[in-house]
C-alpha atoms as a PDB file:
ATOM      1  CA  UNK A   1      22.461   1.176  32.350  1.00  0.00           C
ATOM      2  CA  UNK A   2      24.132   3.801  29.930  1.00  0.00           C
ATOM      3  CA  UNK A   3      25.410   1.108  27.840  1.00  0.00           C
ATOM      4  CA  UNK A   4      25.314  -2.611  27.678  1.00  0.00           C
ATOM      5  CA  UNK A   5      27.457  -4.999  25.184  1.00  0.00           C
ATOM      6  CA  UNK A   6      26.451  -8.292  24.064  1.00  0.00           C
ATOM      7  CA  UNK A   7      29.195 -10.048  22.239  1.00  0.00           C
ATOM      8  CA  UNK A   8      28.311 -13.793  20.985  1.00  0.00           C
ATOM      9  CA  UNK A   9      25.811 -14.293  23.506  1.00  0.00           C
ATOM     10  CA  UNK A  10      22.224 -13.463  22.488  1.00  0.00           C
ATOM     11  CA  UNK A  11      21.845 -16.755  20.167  1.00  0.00           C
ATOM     12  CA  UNK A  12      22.075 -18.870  23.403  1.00  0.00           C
ATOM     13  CA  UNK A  13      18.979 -16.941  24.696  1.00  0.00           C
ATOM     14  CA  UNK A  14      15.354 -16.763  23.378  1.00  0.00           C
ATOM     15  CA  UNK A  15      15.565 -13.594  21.099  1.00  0.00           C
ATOM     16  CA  UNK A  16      12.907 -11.831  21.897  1.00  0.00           C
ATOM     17  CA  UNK A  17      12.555 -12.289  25.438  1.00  0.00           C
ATOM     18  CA  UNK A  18      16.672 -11.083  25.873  1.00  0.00           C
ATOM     19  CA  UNK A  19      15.874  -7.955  23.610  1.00  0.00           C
ATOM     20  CA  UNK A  20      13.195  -6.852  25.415  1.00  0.00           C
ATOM     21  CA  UNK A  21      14.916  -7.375  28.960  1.00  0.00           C
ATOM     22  CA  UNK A  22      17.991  -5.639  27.561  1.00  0.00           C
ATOM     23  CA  UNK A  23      15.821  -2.606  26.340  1.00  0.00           C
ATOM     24  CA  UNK A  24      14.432  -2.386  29.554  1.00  0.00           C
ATOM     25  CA  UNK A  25      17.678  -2.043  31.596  1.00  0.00           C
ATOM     26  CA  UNK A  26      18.543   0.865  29.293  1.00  0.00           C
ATOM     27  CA  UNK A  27      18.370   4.338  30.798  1.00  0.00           C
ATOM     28  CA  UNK A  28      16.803   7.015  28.709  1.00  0.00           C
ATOM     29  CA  UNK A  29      19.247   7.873  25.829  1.00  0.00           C
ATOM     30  CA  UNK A  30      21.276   4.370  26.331  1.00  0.00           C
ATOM     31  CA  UNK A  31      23.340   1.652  23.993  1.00  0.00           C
ATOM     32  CA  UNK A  32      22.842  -1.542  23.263  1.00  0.00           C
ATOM     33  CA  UNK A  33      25.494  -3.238  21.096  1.00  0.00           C
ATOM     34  CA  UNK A  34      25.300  -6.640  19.830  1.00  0.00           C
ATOM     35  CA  UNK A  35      27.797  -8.584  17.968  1.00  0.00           C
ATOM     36  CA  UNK A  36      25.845 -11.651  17.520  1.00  0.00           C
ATOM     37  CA  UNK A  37      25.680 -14.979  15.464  1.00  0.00           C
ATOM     38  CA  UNK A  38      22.822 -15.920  12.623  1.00  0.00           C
ATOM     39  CA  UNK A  39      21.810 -19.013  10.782  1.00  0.00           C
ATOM     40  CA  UNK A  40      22.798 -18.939   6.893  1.00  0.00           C
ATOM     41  CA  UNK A  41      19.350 -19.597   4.856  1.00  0.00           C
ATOM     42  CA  UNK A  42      19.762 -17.436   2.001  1.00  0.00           C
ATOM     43  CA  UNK A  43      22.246 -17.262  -1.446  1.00  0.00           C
ATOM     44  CA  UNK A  44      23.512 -14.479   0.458  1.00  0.00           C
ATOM     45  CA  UNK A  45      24.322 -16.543   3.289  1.00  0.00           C
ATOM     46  CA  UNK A  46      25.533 -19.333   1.622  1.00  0.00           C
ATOM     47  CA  UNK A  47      28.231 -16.775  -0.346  1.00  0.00           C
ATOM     48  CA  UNK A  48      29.473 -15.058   2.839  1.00  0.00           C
ATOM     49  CA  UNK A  49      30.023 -18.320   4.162  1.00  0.00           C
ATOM     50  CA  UNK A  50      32.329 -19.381   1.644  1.00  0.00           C
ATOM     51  CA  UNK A  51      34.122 -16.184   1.516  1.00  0.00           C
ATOM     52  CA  UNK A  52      33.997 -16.106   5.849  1.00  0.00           C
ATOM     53  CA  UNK A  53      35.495 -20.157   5.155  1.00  0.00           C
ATOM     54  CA  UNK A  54      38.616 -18.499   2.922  1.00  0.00           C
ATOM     55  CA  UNK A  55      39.392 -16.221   5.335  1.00  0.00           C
ATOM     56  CA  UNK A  56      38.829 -17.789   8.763  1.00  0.00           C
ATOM     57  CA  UNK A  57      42.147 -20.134   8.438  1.00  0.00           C
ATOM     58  CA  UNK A  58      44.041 -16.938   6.734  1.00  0.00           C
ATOM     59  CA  UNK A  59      42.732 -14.143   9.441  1.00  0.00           C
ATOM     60  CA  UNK A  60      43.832 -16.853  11.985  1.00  0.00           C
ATOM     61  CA  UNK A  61      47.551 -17.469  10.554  1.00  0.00           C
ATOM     62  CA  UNK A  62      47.501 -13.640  10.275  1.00  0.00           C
ATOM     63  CA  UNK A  63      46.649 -13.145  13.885  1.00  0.00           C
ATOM     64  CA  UNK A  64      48.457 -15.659  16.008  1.00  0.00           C
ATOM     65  CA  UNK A  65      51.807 -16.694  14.021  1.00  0.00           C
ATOM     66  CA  UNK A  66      52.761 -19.849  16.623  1.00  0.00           C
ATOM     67  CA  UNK A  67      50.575 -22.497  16.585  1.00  0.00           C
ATOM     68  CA  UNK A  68      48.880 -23.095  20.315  1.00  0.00           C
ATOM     69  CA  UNK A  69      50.737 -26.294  21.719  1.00  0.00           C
ATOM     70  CA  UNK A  70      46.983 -26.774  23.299  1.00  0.00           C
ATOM     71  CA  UNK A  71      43.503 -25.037  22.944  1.00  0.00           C
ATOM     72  CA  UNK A  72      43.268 -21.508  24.618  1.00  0.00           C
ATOM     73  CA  UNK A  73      41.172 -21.555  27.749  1.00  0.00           C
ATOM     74  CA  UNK A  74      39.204 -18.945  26.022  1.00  0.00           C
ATOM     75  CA  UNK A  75      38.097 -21.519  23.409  1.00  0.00           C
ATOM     76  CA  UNK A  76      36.753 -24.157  25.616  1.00  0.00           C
ATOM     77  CA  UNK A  77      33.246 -22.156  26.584  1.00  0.00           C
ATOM     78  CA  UNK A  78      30.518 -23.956  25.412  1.00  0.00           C
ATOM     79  CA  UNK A  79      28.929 -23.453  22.105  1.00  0.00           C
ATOM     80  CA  UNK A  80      25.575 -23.358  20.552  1.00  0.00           C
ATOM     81  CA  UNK A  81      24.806 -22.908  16.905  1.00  0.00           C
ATOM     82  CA  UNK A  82      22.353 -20.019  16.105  1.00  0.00           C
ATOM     83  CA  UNK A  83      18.697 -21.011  15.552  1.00  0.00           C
ATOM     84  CA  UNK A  84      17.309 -17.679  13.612  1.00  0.00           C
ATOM     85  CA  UNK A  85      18.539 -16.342  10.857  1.00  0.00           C
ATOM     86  CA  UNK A  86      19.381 -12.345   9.806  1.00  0.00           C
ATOM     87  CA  UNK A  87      15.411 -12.444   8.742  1.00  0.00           C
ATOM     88  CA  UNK A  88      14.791 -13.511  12.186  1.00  0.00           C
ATOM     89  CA  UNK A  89      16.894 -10.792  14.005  1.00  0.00           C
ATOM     90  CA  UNK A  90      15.410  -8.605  12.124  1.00  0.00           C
ATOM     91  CA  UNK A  91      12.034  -9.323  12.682  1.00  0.00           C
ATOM     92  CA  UNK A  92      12.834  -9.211  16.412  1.00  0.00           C
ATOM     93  CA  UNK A  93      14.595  -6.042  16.683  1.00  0.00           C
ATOM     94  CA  UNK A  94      11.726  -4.462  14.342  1.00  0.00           C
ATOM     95  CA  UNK A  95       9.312  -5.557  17.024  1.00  0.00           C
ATOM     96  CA  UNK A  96      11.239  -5.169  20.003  1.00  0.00           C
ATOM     97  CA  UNK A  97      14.276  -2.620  19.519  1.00  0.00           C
ATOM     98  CA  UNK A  98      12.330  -0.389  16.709  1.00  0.00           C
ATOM     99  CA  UNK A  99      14.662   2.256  15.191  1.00  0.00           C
ATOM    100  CA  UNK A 100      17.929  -0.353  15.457  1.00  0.00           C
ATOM    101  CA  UNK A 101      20.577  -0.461  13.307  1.00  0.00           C
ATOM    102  CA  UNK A 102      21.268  -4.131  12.440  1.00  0.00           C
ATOM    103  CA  UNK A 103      24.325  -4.802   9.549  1.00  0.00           C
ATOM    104  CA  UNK A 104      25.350  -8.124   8.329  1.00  0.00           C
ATOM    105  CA  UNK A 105      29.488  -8.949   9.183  1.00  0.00           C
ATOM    106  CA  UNK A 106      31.473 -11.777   7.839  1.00  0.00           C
ATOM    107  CA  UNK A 107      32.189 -14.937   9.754  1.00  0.00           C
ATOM    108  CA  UNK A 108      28.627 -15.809  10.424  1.00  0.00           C
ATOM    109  CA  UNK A 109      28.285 -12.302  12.939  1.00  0.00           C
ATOM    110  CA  UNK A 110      25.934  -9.132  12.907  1.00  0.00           C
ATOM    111  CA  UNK A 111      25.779  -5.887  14.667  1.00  0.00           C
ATOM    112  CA  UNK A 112      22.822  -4.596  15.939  1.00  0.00           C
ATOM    113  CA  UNK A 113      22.792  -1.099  17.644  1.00  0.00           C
ATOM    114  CA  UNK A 114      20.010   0.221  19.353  1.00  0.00           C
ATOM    115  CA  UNK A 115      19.533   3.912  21.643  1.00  0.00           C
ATOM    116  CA  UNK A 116      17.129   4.237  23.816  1.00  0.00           C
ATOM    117  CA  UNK A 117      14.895   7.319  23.659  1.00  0.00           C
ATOM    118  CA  UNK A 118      15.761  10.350  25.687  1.00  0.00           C
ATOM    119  CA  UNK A 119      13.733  11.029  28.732  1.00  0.00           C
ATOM    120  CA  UNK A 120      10.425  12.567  27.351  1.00  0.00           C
ATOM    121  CA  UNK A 121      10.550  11.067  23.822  1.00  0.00           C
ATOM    122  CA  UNK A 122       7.976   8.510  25.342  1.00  0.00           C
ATOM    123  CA  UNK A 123       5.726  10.980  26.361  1.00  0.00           C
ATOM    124  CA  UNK A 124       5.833  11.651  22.550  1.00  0.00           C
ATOM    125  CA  UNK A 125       5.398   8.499  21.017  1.00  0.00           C
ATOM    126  CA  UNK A 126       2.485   8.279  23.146  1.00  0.00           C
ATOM    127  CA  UNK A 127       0.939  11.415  21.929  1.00  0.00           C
ATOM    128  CA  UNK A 128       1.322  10.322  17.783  1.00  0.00           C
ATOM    129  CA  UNK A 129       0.103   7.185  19.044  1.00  0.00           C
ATOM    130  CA  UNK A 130      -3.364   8.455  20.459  1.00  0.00           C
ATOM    131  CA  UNK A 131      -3.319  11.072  17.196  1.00  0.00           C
ATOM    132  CA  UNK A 132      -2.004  14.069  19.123  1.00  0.00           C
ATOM    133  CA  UNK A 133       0.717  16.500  17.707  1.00  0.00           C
ATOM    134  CA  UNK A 134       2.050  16.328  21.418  1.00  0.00           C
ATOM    135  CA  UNK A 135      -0.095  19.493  22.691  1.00  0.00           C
ATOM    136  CA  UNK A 136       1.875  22.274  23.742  1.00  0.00           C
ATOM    137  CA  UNK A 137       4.999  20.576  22.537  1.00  0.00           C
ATOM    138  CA  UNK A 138       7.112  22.620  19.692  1.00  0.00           C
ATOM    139  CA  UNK A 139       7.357  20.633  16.395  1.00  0.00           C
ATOM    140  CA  UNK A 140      11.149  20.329  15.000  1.00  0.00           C
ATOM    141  CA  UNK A 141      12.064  21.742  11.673  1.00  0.00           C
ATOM    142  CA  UNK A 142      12.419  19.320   9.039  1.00  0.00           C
ATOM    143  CA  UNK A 143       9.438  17.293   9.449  1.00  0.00           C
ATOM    144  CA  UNK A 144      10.392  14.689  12.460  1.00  0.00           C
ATOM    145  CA  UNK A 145      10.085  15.303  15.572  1.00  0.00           C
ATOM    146  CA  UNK A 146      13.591  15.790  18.110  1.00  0.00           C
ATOM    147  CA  UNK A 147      13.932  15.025  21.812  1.00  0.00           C
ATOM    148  CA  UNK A 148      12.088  17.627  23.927  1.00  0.00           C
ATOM    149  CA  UNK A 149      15.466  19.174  25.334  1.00  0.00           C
ATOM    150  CA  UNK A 150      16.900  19.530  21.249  1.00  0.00           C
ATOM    151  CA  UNK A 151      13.591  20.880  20.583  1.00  0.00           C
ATOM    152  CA  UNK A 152      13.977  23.720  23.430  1.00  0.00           C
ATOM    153  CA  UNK A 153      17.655  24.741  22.806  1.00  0.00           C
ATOM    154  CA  UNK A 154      16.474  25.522  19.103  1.00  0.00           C
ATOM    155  CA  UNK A 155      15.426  29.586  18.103  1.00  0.00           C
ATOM    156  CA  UNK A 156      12.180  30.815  17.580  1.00  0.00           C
ATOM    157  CA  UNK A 157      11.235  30.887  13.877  1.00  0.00           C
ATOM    158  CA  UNK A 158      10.194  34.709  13.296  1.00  0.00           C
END
């Protein structure tokens, strides 16, 4: 897939398992998204989830003005709380999504972003892995190394 979304869904699964199936799906230069749910453990925690408790009732009169005569039929899928905590996303996405971008949200959420590597960027990784400098490859200015068809489109130094 180009892109894939997971939106409060990932805490019902086992973490690394999903992450690494979701990865996999991903075509070469694809998106994962995930706006999921953590465990508080830390002071951290514990202060976003007093501020997230202020603001849940006021973001909610904010949002929908009339009280609901009965529950939406969006609010009746089940629920689970979240066993692992931002440490524990973390630790997962370092291992199985490396490079993503995960950022703490209010009301008990995160976003994690992860991109696939481009076609060829394997091919790469492989190379630094076995000590290479990707022979015959063209190293990037700058120090890191860019996707093979960013690396081609650039100049010649003279």
């Amino acid at each position: 897939y180009d892109a894939i979304t997971v939106v409060a869904a990932l805490h019902h699964l086992p973490l690394e398992e999903s992450m690494k199936q979701l990865s996999s799906l991903l075509e070469p230069g694809g998106r994962l998204v995930v706006v999921g749910c953590y465990r508080s453990t830390t002071a951290t925690d514990a202060l976003l989830s007093v501020l997230a408790t202020v603001c849940n009732p006021v973001v909610g009169v904010v949002k929908h003005r009339r009280v609901a005569s009965e529950p939406l039929k969006a609010m009746t899928a089940p629920t689970a709380e979240p066993g692992e905590s931002m440490a524990d996303v973390r630790r997962a996405a370092a291992l199985c999504l490396p490079g993503s971008r995960i950022r703490r949200r209010l009301f008990w959420r995160y976003t994690l972003i992860y991109d696939e590597s481009p076609a060829g960027a394997s091919a790469q990784r492989a190379d630094r892995r076995r000590g290479s400098r990707g022979r015959g490859r063209k190293r990037a200015e700058g120090g890191g190394e860019q996707p093979a068809a960013a690396v081609e489109a650039q100049p010649e130094a003279s």
